[in-house]
N, C-alpha and C. Protein backbone atom coordinates (compact mmCIF):
# COMPACT_ATOMS: atom_id res chain seq x y z
N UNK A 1 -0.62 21.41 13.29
CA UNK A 1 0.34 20.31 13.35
C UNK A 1 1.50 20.73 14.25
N UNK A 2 1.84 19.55 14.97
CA UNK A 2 2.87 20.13 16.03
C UNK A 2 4.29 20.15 15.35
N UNK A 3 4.95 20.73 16.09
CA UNK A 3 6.89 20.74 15.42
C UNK A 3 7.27 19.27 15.25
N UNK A 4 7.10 17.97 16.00
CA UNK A 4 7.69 17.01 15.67
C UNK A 4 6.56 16.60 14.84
N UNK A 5 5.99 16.42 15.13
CA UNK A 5 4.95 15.71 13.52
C UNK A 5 5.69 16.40 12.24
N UNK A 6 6.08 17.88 11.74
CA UNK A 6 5.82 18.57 10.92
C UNK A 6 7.42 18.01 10.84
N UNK A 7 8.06 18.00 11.54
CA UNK A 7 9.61 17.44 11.20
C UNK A 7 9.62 15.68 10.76
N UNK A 8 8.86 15.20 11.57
CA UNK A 8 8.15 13.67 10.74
C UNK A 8 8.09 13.44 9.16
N UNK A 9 7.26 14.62 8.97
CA UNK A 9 6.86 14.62 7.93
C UNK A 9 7.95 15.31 6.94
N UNK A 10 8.59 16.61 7.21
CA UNK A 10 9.35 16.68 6.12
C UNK A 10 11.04 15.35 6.12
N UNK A 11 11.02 14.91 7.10
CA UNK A 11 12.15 13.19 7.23
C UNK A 11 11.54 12.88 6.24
N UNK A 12 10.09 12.46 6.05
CA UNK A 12 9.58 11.55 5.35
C UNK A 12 10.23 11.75 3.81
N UNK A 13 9.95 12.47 3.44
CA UNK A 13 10.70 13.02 2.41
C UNK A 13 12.30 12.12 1.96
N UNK A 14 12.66 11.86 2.62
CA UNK A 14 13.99 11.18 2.33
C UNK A 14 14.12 9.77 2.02
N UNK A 15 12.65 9.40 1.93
CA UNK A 15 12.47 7.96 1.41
C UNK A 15 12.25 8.40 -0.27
N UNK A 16 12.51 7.00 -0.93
CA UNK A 16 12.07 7.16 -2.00
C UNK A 16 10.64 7.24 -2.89
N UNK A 17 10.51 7.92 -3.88
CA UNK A 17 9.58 8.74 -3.83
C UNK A 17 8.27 7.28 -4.33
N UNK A 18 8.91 6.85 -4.57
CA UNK A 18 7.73 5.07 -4.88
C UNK A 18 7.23 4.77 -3.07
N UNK A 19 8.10 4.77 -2.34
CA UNK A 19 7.65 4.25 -1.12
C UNK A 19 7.36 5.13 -0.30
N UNK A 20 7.42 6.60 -0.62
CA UNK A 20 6.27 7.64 -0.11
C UNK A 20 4.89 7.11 -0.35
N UNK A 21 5.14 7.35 -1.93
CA UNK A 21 3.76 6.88 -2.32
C UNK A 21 2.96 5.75 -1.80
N UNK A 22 3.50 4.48 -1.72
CA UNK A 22 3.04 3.68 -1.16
C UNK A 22 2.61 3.40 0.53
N UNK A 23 3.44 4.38 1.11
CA UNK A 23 2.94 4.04 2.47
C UNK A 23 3.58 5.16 3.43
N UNK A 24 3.83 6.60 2.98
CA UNK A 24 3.75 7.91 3.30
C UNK A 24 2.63 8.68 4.55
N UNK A 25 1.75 7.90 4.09
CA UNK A 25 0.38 8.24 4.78
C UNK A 25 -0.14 7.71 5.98
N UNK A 26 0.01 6.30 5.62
CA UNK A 26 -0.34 5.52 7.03
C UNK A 26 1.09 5.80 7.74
N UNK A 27 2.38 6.23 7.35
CA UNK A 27 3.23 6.19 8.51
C UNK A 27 2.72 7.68 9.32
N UNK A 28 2.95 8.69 8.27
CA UNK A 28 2.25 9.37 9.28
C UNK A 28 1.27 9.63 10.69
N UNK A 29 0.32 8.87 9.80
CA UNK A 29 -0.92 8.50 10.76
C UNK A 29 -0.63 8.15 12.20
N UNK A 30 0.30 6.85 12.05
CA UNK A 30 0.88 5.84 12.85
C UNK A 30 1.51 7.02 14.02
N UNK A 31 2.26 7.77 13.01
CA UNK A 31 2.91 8.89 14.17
C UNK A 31 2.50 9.64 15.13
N UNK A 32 1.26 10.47 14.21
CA UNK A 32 0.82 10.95 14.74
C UNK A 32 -0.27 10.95 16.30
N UNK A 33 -0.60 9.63 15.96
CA UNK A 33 -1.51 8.35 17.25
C UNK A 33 -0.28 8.61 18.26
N UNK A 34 0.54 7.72 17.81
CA UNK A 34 1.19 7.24 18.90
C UNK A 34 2.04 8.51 19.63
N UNK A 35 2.58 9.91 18.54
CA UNK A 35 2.68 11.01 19.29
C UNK A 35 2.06 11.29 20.39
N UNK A 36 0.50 11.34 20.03
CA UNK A 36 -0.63 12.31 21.16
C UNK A 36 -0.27 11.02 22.20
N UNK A 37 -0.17 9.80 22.15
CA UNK A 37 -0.47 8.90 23.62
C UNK A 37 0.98 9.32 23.94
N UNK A 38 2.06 9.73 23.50
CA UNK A 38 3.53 9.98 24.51
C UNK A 38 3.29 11.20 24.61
N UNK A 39 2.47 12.04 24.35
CA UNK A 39 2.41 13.73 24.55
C UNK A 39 1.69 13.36 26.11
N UNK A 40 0.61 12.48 26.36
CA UNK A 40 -0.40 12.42 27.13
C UNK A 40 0.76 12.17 28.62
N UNK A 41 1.58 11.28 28.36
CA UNK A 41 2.29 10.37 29.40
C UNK A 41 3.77 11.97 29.77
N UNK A 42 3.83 12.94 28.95
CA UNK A 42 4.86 14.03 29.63
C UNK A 42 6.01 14.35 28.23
N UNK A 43 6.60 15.47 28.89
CA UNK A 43 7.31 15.60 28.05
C UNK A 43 8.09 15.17 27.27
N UNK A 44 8.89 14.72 28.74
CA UNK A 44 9.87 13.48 28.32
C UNK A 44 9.84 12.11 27.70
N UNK A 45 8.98 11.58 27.82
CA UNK A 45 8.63 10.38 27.45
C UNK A 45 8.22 10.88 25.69
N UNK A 46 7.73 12.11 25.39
CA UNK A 46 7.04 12.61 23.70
C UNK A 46 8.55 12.87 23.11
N UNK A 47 9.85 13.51 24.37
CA UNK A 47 10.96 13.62 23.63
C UNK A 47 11.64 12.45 23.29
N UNK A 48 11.65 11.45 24.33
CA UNK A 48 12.67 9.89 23.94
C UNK A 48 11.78 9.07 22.98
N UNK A 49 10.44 9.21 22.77
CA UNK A 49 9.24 8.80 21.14
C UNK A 49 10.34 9.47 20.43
N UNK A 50 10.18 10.94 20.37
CA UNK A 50 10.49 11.51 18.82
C UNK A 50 11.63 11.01 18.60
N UNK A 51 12.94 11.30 19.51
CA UNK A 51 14.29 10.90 19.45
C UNK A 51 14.37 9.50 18.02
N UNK A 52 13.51 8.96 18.96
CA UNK A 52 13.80 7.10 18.75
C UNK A 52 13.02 7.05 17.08
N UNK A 53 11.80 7.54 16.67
CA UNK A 53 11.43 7.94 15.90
C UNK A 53 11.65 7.90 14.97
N UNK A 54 12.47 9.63 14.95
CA UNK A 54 12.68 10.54 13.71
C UNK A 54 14.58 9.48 13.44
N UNK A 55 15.58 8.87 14.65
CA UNK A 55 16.84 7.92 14.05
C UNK A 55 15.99 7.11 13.51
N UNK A 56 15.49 6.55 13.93
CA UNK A 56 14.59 5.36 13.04
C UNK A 56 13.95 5.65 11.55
N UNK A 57 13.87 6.36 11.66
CA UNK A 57 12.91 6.99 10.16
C UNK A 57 14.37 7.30 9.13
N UNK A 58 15.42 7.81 9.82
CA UNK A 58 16.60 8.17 9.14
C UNK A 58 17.57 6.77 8.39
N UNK A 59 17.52 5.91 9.54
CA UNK A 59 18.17 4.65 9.06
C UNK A 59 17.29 3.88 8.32
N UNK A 60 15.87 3.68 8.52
CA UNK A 60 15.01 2.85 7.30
C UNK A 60 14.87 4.02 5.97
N UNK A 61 15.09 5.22 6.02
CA UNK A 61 15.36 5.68 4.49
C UNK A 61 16.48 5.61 4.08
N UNK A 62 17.56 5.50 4.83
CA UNK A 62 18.56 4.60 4.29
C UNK A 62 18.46 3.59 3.06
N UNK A 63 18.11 2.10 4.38
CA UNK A 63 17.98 1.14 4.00
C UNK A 63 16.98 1.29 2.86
N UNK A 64 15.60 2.12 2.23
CA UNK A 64 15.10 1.61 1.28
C UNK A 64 15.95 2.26 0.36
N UNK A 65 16.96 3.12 0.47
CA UNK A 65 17.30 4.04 -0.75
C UNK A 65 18.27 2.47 -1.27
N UNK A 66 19.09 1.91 -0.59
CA UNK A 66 19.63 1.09 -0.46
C UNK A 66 19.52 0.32 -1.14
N UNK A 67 17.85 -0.41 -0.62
CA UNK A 67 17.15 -1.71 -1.36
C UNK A 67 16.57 -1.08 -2.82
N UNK A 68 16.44 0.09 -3.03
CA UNK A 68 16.21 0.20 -4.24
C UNK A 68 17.47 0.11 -5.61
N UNK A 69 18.40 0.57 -4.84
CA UNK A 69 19.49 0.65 -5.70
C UNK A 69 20.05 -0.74 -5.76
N UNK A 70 19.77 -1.62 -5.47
CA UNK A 70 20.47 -3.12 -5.62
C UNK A 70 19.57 -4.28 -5.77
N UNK A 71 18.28 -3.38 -5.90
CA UNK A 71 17.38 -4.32 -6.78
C UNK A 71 17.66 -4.40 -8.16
N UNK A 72 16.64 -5.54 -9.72
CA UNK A 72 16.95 -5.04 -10.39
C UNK A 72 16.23 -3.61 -11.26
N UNK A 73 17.12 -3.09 -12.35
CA UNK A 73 16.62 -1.68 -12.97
C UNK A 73 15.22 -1.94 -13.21
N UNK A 74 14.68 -3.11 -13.81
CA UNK A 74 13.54 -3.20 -14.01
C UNK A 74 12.14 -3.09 -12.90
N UNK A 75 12.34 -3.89 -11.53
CA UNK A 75 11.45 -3.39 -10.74
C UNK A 75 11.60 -2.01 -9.87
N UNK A 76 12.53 -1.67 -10.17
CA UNK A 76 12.53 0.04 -9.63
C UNK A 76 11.93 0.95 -9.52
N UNK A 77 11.17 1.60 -8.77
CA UNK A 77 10.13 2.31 -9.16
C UNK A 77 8.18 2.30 -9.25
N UNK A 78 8.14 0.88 -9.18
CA UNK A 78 6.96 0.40 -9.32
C UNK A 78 6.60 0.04 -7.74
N UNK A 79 5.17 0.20 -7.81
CA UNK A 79 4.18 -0.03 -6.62
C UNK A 79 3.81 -1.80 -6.99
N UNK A 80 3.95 -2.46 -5.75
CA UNK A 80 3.25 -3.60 -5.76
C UNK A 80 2.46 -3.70 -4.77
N UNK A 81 1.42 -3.87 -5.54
CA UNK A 81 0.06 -3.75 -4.73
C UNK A 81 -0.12 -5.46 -3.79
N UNK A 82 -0.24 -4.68 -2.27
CA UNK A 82 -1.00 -5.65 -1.21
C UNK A 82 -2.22 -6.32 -1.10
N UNK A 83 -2.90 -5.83 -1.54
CA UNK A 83 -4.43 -6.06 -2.00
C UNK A 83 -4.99 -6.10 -3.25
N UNK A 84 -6.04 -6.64 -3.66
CA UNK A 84 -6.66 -6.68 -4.75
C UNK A 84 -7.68 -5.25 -4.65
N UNK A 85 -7.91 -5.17 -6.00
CA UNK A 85 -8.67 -3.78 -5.96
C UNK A 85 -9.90 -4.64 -5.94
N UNK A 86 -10.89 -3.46 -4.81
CA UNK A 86 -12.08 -3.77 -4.43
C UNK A 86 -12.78 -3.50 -6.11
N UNK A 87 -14.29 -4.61 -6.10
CA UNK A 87 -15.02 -4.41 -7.60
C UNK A 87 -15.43 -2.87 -7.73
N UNK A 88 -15.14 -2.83 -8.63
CA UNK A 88 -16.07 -0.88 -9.61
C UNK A 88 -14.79 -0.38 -8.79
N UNK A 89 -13.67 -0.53 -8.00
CA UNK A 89 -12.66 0.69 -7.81
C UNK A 89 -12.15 0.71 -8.86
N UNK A 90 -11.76 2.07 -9.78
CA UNK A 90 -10.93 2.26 -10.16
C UNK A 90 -9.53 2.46 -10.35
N UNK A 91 -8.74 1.71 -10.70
CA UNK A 91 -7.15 1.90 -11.06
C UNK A 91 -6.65 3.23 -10.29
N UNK A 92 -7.07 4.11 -11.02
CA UNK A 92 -6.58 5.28 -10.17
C UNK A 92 -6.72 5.73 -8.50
N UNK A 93 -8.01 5.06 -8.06
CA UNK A 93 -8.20 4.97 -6.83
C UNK A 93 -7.44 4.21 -6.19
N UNK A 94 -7.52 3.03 -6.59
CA UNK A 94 -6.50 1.58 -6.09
C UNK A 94 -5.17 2.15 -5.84
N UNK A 95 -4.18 2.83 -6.77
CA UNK A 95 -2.89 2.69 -6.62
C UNK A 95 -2.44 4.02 -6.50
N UNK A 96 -1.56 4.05 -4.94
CA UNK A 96 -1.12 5.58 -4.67
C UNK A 96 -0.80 6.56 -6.02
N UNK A 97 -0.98 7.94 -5.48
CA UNK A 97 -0.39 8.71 -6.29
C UNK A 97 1.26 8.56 -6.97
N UNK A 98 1.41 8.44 -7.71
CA UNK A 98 2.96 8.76 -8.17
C UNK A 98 3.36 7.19 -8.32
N UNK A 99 3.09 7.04 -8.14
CA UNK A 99 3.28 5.08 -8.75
C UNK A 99 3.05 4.28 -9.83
N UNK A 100 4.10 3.53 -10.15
CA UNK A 100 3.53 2.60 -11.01
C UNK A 100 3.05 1.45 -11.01
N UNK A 101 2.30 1.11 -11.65
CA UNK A 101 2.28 -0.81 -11.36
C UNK A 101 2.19 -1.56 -12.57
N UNK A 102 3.25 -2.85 -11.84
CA UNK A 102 3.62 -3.86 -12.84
C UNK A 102 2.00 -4.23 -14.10
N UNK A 103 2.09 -3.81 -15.30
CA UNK A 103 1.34 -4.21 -16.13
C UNK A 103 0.25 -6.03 -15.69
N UNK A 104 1.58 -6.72 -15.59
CA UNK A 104 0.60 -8.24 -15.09
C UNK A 104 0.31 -8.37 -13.88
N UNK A 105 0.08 -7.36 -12.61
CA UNK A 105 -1.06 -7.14 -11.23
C UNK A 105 -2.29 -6.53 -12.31
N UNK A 106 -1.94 -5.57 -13.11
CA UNK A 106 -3.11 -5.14 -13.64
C UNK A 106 -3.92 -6.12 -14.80
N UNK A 107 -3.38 -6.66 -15.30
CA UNK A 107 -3.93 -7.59 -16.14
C UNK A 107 -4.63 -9.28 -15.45
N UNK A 108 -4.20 -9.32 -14.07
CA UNK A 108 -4.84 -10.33 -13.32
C UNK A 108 -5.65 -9.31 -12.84
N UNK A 109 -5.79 -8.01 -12.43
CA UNK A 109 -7.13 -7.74 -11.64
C UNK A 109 -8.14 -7.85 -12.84
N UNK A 110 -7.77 -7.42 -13.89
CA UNK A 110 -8.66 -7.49 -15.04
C UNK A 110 -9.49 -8.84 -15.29
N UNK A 111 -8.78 -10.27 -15.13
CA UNK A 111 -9.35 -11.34 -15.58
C UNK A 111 -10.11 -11.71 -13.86
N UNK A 112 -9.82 -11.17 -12.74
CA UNK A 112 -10.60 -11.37 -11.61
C UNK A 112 -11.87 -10.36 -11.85
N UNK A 113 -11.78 -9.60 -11.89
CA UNK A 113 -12.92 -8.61 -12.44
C UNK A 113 -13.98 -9.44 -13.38
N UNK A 114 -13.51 -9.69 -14.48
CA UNK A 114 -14.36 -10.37 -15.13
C UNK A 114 -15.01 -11.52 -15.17
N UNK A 115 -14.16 -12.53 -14.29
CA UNK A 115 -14.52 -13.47 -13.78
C UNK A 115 -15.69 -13.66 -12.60
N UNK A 116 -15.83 -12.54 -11.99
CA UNK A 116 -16.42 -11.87 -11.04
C UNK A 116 -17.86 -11.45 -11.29
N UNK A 117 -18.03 -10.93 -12.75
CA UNK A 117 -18.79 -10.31 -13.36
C UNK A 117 -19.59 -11.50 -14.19
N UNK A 118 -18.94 -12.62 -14.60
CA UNK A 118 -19.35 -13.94 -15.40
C UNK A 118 -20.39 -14.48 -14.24
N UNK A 119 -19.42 -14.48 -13.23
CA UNK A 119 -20.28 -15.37 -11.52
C UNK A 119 -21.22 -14.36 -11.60
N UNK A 120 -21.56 -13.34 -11.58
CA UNK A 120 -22.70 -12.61 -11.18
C UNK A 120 -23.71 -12.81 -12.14
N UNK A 121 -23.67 -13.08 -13.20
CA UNK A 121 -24.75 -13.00 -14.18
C UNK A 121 -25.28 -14.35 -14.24
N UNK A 122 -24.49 -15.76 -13.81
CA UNK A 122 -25.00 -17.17 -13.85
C UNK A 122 -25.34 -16.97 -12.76
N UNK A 123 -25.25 -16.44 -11.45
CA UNK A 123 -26.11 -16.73 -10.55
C UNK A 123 -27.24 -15.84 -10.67
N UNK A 124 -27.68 -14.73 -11.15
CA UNK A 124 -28.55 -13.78 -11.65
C UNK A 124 -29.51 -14.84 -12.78
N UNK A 125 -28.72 -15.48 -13.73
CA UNK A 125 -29.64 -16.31 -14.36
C UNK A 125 -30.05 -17.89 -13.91
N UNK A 126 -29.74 -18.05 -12.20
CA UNK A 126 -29.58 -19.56 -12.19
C UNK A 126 -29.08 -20.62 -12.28
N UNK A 127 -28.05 -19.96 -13.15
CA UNK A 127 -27.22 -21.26 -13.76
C UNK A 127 -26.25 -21.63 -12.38
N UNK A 128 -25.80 -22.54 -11.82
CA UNK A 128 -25.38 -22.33 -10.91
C UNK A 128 -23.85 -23.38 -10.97
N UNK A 129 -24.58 -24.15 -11.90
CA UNK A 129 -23.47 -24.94 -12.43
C UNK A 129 -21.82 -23.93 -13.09
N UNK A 130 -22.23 -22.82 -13.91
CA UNK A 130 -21.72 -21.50 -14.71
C UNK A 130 -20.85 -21.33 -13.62
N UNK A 131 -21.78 -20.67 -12.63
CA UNK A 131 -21.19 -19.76 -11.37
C UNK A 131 -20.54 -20.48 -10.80
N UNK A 132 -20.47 -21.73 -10.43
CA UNK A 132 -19.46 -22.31 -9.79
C UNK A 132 -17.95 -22.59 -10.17
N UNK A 133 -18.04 -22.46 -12.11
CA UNK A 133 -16.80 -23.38 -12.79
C UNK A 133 -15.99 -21.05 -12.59
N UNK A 134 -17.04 -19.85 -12.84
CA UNK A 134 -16.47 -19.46 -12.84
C UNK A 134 -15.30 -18.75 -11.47
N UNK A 135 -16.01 -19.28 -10.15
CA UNK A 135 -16.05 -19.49 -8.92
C UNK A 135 -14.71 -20.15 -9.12
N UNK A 136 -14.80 -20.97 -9.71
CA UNK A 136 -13.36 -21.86 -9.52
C UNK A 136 -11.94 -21.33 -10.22
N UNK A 137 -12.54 -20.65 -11.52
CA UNK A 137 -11.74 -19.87 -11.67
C UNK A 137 -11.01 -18.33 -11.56
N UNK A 138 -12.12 -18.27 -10.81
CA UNK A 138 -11.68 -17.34 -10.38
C UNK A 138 -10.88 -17.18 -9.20
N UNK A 139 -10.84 -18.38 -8.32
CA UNK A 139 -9.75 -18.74 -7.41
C UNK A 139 -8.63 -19.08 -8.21
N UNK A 140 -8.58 -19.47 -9.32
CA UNK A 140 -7.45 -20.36 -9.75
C UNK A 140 -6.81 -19.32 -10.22
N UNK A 141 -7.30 -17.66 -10.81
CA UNK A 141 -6.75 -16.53 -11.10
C UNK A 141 -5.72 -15.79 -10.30
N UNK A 142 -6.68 -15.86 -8.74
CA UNK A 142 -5.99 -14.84 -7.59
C UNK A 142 -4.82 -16.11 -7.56
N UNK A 143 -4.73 -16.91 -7.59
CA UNK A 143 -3.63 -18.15 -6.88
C UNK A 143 -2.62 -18.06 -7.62
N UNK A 144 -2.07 -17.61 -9.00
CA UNK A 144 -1.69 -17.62 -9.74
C UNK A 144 -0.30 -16.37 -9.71
């Protein structure tokens, strides 16, 4: 790992530790890409990247330390999930390390899951009429 990546990464650190978790990784990533294409183009151009970068990385951990503290106490801390968890993933897979999540994301993936699982067995038995009402509700779950 090069010196500015490895300084990337310990900045990173100065976000809060929910929005590490949540998206720690792909920023990295992000960095690291777009590092090697300004490494490719010269020095200078990899030094005015990092420059711009690593202030940038300083003022948005700011701002989330910020937005966390003037949210309320209650959502503090918790992961809200972007996506639905793919079927058979597990919870623990689904949601970064060190995170929490709001009890009712988890209790709607639960009734999509099952709803999911209802559609599979009426269309497994034919019924198609079944699979459709649970089809419907199971849109009417995610919408919710």
């Amino acid at each position: 790992m090069n010196p500015i990546t490895r300084l990337y990464k310990i900045l990173l650190r100065l976000y809060p530790r929910d929005c590490r978790a949540w998206c720690a990784r792909e920023m990295l990533d992000a960095f690291e890409k777009a590092a090697s294409d300004h490494r490719a183009q010269g020095l200078a151009a990899l030094a005015r990247f990092g420059l711009a970068e690593l202030s940038g990385l300083l003022v948005e951990a700011g701002a989330a330390w910020i937005a966390k503290f003037t949210s309320s106490r209650y959502m503090r801390g918790f992961w809200i999930p972007t996506t639905m968890r793919r079927p058979g993933q597990s919870p623990e897979d689904w949601c970064p390390p060190g995170a929490r999540v709001l009890s009712d994301v988890l209790e709607a993936q639960r009734r999509v899951d099952l709803n999911l699982h209802h559609m599979m067995d009426a269309i497994s038995d034919r019924d198609f009429k079944r699979a459709r009402f649970y089809s419907e509700e199971d849109l009417r779950t995610r919408n919710r």
